[in-house]
Each structure stands twice: as C-alpha cells, then as structure tokens.
N, C-alpha and C. Protein backbone atom coordinates (compact mmCIF):
# COMPACT_ATOMS: atom_id res chain seq x y z
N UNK A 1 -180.13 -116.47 316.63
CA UNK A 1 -181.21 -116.10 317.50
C UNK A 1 -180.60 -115.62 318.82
N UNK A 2 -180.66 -114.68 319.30
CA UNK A 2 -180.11 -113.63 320.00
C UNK A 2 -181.12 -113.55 321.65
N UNK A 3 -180.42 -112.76 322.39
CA UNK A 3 -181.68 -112.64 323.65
C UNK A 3 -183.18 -111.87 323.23
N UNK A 4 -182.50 -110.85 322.62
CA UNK A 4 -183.35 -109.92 321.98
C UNK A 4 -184.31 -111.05 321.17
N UNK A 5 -184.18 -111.33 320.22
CA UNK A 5 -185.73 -112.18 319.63
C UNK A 5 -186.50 -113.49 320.57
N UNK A 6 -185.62 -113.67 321.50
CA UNK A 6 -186.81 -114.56 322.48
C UNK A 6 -187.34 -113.86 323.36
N UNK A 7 -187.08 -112.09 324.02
CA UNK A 7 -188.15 -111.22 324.64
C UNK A 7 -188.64 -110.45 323.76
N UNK A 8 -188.30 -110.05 322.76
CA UNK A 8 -189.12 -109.22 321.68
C UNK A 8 -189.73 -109.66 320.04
N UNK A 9 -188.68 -111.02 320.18
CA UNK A 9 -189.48 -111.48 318.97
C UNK A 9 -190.55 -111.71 318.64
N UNK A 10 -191.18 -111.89 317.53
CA UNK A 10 -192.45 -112.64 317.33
C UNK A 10 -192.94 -114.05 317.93
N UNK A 11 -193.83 -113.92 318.25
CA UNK A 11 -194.73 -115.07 319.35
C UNK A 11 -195.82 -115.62 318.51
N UNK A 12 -195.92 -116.92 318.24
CA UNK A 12 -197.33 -117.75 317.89
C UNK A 12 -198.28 -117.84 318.71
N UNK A 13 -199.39 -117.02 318.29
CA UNK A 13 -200.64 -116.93 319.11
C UNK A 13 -201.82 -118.01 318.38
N UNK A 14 -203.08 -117.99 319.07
CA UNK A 14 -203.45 -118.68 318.56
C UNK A 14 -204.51 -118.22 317.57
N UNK A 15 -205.07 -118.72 316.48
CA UNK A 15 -205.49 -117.86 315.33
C UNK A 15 -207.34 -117.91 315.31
N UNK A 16 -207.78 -117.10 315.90
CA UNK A 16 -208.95 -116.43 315.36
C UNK A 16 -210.11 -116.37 313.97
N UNK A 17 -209.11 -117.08 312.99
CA UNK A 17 -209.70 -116.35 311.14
C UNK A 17 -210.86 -117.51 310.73
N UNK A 18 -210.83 -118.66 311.63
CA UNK A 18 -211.75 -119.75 311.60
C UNK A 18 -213.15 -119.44 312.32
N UNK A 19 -213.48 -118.82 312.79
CA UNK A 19 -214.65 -118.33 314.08
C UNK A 19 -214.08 -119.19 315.37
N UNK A 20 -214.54 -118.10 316.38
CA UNK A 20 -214.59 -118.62 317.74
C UNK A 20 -215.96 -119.19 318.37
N UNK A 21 -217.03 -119.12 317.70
CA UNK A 21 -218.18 -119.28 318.24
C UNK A 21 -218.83 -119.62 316.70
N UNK A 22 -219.74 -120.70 317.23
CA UNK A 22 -221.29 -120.96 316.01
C UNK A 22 -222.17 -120.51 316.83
N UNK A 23 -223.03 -119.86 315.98
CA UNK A 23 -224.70 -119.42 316.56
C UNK A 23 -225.42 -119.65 315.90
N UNK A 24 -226.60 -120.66 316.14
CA UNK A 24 -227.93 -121.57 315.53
C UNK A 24 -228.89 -120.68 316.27
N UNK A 25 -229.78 -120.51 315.33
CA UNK A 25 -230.65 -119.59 315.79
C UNK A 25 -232.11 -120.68 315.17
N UNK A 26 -233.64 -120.54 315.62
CA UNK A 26 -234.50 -120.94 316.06
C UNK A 26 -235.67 -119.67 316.10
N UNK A 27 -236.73 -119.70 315.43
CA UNK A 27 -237.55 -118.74 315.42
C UNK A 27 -239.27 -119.29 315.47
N UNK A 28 -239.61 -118.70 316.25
CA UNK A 28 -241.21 -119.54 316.03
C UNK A 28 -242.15 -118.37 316.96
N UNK A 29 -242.81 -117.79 316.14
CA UNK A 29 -243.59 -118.06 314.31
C UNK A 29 -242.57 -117.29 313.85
N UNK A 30 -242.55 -117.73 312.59
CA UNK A 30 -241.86 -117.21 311.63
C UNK A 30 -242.02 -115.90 311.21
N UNK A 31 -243.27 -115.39 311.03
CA UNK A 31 -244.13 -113.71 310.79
C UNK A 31 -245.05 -113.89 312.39
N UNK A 32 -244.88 -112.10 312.33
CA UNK A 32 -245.60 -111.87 313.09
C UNK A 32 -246.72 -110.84 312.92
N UNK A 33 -248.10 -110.59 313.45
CA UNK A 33 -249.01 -110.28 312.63
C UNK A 33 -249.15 -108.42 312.94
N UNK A 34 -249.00 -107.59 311.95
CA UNK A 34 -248.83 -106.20 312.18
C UNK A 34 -249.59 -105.55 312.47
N UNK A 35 -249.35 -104.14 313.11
CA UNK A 35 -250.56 -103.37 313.90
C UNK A 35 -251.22 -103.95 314.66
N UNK A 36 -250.61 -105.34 315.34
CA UNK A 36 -251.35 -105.82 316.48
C UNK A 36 -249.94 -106.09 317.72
N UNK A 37 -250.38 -106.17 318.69
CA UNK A 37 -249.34 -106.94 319.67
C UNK A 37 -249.10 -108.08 319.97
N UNK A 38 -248.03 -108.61 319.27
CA UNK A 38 -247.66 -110.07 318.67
C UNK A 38 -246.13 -110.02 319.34
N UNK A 39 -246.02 -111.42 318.91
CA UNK A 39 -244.21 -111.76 319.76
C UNK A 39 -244.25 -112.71 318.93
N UNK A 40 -242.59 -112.97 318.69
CA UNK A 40 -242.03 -114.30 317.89
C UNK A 40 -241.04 -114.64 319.02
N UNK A 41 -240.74 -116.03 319.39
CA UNK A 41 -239.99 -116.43 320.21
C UNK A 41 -238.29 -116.74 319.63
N UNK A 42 -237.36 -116.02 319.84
CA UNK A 42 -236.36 -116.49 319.31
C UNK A 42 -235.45 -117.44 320.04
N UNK A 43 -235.28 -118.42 319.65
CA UNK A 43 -233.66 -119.47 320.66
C UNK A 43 -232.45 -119.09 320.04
N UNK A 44 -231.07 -118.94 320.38
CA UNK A 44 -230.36 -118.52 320.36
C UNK A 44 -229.43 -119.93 320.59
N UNK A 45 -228.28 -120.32 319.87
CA UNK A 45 -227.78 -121.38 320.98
C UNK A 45 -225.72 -121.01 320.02
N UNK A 46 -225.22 -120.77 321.12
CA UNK A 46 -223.66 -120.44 320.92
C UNK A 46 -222.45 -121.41 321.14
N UNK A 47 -222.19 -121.89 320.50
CA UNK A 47 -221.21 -122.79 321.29
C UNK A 47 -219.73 -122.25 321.15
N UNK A 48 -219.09 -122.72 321.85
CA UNK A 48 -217.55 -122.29 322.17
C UNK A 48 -216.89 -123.14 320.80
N UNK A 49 -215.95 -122.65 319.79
CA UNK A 49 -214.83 -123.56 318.89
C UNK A 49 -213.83 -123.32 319.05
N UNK A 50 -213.47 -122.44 320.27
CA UNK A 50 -211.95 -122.82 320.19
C UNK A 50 -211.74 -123.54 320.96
N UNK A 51 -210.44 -123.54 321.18
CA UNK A 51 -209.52 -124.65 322.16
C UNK A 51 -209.19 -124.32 323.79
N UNK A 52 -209.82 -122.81 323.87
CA UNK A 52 -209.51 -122.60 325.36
C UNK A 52 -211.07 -121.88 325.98
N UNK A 53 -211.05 -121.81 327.59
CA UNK A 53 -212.67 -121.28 327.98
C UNK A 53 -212.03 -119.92 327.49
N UNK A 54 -213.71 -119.25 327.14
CA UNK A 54 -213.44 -117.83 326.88
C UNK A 54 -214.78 -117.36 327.59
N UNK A 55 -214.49 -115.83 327.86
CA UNK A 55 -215.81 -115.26 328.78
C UNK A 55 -216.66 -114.40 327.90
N UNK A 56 -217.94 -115.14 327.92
CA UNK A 56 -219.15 -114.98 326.56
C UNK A 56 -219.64 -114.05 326.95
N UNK A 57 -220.74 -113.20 325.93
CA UNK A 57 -222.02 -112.34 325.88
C UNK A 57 -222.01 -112.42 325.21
N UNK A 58 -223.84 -112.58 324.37
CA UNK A 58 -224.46 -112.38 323.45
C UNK A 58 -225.26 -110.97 323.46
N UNK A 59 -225.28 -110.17 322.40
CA UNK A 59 -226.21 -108.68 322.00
C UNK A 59 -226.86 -109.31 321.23
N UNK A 60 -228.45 -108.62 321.05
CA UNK A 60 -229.24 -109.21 320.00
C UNK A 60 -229.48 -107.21 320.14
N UNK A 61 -229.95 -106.99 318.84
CA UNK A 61 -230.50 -105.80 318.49
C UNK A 61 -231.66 -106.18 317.43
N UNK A 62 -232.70 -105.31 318.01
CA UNK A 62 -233.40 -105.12 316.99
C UNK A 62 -234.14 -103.45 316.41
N UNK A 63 -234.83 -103.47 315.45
CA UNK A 63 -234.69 -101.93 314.32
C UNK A 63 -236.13 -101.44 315.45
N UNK A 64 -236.18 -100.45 315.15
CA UNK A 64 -236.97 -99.41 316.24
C UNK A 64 -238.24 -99.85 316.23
N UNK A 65 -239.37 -100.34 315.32
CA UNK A 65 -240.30 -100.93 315.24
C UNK A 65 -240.76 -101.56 316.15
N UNK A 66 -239.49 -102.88 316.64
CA UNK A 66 -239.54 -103.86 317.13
C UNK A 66 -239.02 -103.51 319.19
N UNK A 67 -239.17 -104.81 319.65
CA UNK A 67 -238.67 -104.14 321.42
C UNK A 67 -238.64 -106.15 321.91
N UNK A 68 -238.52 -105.82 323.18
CA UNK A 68 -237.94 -106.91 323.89
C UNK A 68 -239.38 -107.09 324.84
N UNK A 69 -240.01 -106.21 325.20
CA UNK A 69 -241.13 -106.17 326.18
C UNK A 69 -242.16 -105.98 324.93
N UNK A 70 -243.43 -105.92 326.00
CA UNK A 70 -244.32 -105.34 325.08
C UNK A 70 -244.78 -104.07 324.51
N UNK A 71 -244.10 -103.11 324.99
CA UNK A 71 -243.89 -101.94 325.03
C UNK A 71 -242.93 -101.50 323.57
N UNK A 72 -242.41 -102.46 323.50
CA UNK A 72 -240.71 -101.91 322.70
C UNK A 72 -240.39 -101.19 323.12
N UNK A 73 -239.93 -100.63 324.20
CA UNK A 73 -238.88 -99.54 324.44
C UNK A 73 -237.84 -99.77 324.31
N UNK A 74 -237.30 -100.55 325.03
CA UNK A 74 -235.50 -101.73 324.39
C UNK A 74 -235.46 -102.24 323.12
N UNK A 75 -234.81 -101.66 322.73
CA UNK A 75 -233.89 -102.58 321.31
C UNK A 75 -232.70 -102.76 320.98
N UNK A 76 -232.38 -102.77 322.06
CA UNK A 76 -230.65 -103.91 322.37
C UNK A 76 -230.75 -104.61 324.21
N UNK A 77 -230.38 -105.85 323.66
CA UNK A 77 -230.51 -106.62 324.83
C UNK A 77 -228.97 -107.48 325.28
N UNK A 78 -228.41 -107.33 326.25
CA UNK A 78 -227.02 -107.99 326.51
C UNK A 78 -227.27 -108.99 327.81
N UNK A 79 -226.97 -110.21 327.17
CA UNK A 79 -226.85 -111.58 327.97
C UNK A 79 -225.65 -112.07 328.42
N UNK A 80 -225.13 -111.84 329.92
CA UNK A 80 -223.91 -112.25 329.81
C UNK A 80 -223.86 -113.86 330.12
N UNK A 81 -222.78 -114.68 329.36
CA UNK A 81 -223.43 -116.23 329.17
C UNK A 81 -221.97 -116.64 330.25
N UNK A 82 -221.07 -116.11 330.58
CA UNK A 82 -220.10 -116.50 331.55
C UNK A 82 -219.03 -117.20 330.58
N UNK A 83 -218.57 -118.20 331.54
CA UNK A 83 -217.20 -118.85 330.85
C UNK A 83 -218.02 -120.33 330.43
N UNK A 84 -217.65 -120.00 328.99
CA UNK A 84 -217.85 -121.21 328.11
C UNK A 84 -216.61 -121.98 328.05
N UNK A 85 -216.75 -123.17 328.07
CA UNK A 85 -215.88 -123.93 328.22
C UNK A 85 -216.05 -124.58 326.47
N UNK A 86 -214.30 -125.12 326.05
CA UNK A 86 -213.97 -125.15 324.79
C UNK A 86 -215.15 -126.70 324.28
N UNK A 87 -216.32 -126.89 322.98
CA UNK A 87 -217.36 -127.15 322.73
C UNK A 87 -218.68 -126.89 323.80
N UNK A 88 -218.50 -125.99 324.49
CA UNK A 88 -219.92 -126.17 325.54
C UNK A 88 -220.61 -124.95 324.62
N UNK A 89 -222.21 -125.55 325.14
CA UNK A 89 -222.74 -124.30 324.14
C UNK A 89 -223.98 -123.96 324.96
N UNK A 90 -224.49 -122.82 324.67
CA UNK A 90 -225.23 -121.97 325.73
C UNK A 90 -226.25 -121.58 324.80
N UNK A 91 -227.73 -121.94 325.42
CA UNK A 91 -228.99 -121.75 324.89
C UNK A 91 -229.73 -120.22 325.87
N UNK A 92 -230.07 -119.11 324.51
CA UNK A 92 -230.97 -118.10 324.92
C UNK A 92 -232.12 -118.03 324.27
N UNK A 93 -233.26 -118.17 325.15
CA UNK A 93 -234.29 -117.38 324.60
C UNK A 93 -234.96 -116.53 324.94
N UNK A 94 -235.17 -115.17 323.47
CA UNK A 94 -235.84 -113.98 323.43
C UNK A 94 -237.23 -113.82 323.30
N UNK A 95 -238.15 -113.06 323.40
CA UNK A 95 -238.99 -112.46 322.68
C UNK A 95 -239.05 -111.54 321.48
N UNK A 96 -239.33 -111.48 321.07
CA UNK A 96 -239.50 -110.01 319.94
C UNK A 96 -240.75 -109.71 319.79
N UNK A 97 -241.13 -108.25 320.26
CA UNK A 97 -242.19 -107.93 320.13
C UNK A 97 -242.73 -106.60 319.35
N UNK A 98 -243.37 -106.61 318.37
CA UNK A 98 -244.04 -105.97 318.18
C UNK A 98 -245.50 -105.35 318.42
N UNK A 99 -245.70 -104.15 317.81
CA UNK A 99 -247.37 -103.54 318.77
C UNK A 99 -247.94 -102.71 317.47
N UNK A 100 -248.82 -101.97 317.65
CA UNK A 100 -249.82 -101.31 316.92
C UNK A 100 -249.01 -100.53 315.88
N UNK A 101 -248.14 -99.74 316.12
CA UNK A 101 -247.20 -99.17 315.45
C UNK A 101 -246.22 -100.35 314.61
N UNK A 102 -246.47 -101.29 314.21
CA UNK A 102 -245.47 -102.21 313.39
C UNK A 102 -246.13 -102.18 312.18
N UNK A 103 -245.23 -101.67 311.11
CA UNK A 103 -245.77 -101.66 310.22
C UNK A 103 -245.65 -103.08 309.09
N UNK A 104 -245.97 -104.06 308.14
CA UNK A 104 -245.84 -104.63 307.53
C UNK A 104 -244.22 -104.48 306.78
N UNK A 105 -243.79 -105.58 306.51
CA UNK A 105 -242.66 -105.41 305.96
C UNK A 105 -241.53 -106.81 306.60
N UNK A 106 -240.20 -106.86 306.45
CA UNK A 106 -239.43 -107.52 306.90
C UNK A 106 -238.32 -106.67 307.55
N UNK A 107 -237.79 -107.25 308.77
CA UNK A 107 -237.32 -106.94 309.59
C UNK A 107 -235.59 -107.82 310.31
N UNK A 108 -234.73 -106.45 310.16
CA UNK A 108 -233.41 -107.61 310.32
C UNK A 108 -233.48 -107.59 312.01
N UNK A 109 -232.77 -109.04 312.69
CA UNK A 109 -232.51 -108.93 313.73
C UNK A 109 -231.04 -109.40 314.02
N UNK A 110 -230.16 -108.54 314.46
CA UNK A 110 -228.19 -108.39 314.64
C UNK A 110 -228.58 -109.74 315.79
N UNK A 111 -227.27 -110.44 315.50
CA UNK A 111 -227.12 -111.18 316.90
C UNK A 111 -225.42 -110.79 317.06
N UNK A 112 -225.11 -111.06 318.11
CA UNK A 112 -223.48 -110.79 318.39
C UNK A 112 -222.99 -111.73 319.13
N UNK A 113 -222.10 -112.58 319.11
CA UNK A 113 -221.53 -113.36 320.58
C UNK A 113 -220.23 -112.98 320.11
N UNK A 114 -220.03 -112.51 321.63
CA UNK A 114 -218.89 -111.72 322.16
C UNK A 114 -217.73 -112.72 322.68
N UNK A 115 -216.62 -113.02 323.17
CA UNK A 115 -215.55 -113.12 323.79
C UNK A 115 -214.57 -111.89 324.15
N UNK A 116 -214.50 -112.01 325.35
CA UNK A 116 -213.55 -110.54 326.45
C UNK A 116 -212.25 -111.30 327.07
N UNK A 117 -211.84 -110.14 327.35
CA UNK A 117 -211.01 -110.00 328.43
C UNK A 117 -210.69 -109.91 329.27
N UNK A 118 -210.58 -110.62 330.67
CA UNK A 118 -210.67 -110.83 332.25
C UNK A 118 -211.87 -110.06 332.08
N UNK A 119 -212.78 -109.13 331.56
CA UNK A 119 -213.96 -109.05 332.38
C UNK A 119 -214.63 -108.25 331.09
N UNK A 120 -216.16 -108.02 331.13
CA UNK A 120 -216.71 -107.60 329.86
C UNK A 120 -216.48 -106.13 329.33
N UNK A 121 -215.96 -105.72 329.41
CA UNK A 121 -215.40 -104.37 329.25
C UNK A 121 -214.46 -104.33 328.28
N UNK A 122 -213.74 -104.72 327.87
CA UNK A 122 -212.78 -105.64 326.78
C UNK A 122 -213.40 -106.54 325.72
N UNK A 123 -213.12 -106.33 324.99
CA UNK A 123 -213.92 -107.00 323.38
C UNK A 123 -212.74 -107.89 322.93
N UNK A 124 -212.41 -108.93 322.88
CA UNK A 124 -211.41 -109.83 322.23
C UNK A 124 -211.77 -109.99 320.71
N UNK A 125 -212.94 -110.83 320.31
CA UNK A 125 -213.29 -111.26 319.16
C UNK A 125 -214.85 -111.46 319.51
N UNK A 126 -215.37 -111.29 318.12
CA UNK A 126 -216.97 -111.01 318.15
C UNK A 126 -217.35 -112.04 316.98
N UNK A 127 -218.54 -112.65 316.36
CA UNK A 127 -218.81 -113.23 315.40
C UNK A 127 -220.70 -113.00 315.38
N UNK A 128 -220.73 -112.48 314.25
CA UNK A 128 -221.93 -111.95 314.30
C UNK A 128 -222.96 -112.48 313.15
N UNK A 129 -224.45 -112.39 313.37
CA UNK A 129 -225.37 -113.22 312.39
C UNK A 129 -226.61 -112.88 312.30
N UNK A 130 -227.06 -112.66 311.43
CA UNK A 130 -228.44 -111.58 310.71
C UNK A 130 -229.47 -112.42 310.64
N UNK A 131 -230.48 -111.83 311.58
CA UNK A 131 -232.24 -112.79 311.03
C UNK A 131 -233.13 -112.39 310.82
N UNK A 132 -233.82 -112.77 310.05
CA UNK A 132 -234.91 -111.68 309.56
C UNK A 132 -236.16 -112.54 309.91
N UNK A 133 -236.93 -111.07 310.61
CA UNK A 133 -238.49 -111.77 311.10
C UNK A 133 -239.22 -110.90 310.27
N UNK A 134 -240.25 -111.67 309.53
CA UNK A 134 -241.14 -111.09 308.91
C UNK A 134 -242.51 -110.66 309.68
N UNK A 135 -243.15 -109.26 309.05
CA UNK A 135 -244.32 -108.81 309.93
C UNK A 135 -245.23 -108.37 308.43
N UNK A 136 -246.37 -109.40 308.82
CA UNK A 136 -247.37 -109.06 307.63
C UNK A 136 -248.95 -108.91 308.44
C-alpha cells in the first residue's frame, strides 16, 4: 500500500441500497366524490434511517385532474422539511382537490422525499411512493 492508494484509492462510504427515508402516508376520505368540489386530506410522515442529519424535501405530484387549491392549477407541490436529524421524522399535511372537471376513475398520487447537498439544488438520494385516491 503505497502513497498513491491512501490519496487515490478507494474509500468506504456509507451505503444508500437500504433506503434513507420511510414514508407512511394517511388518507382521509379515501374517494372523493366526482364532478363536484371535494378534497381528501393527505398526512405524509418521513422519517430519517440513516445514521447522519441529512437536508430533506418532500414533492408530492399529482395527474392533471387533480390540484392542491381549489382551483387545481398546481400539481406539484415542494415542502422543504430542513435538517432531519438521524430517526427524527417530519409530519405533512396536503389537500387534494378535485372540481367539476374530475372525472370518475382512480388516481395515482407520486410522493418523493428528497436528501441534498449543502443546499436544495443538489439531489443526493431520493426514495419514492405511489397512492392512489379514488374519485367516484
């Protein structure tokens, strides 16, 4: 082992392939009622699994139908949740709203929690999770 492999060698980092984050998600009502202007309340709750603080945001997206107001005009929403500290876990809650234009059917909603790099502009590792709100 030489100078050369202790400045250029390979380095043990720490490993990622387990998730960095759980996300429990919470929905109430379950359907929401179509061609009318209705909301389902979503909770969101993220907790930190690794071993060091990392600097959070959650994205929730939802499909064009659907919106954040009552309007739906937004259908991507970014929460920045700050520095989670290693098990601390961070509770969001959304709306989802639909209006006259919603047609019957089921509906996916993306969630994302993020971890960055000194600042949110940088994407480190992401772990992501699918929910479906039904509209009848």
């Amino acid at each position: 082992m030489g100078i050369t492999d202790l400045l250029f060698g390979k380095k043990k980092v720490p490993a990622f392939s387990a998730g960095v984050f759980s996300i429990n998600t919470t929905m109430h009502p379950f359907r929401i009622a179509a061609h009318k202007a209705d909301y389902a309340q979503l909770d969101i709750v993220v907790t930190n699994k690794f071993e060091k603080e990392l600097l959070t945001s959650i994205t929730i997206s939802v499909p064009k139908p659907l919106g954040f107001e009552q309007s739906t005009l937004s259908h991507q929403r970014e929460i920045r949740a700050g520095m989670l500290a290693p098990g601390e876990s961070k509770t969001v809650r959304v709306q989802i709203w639909g209006t006259a234009r919603t047609d019957p059917g089921s509906y996916e909603i993306k969630i994302f929690a993020m971890s960055h790099y000194r600042d949110y502009s940088y994407v480190l590792n992401e772990v992501r999770k699918t929910v479906e709100l039904r509209v009848a």
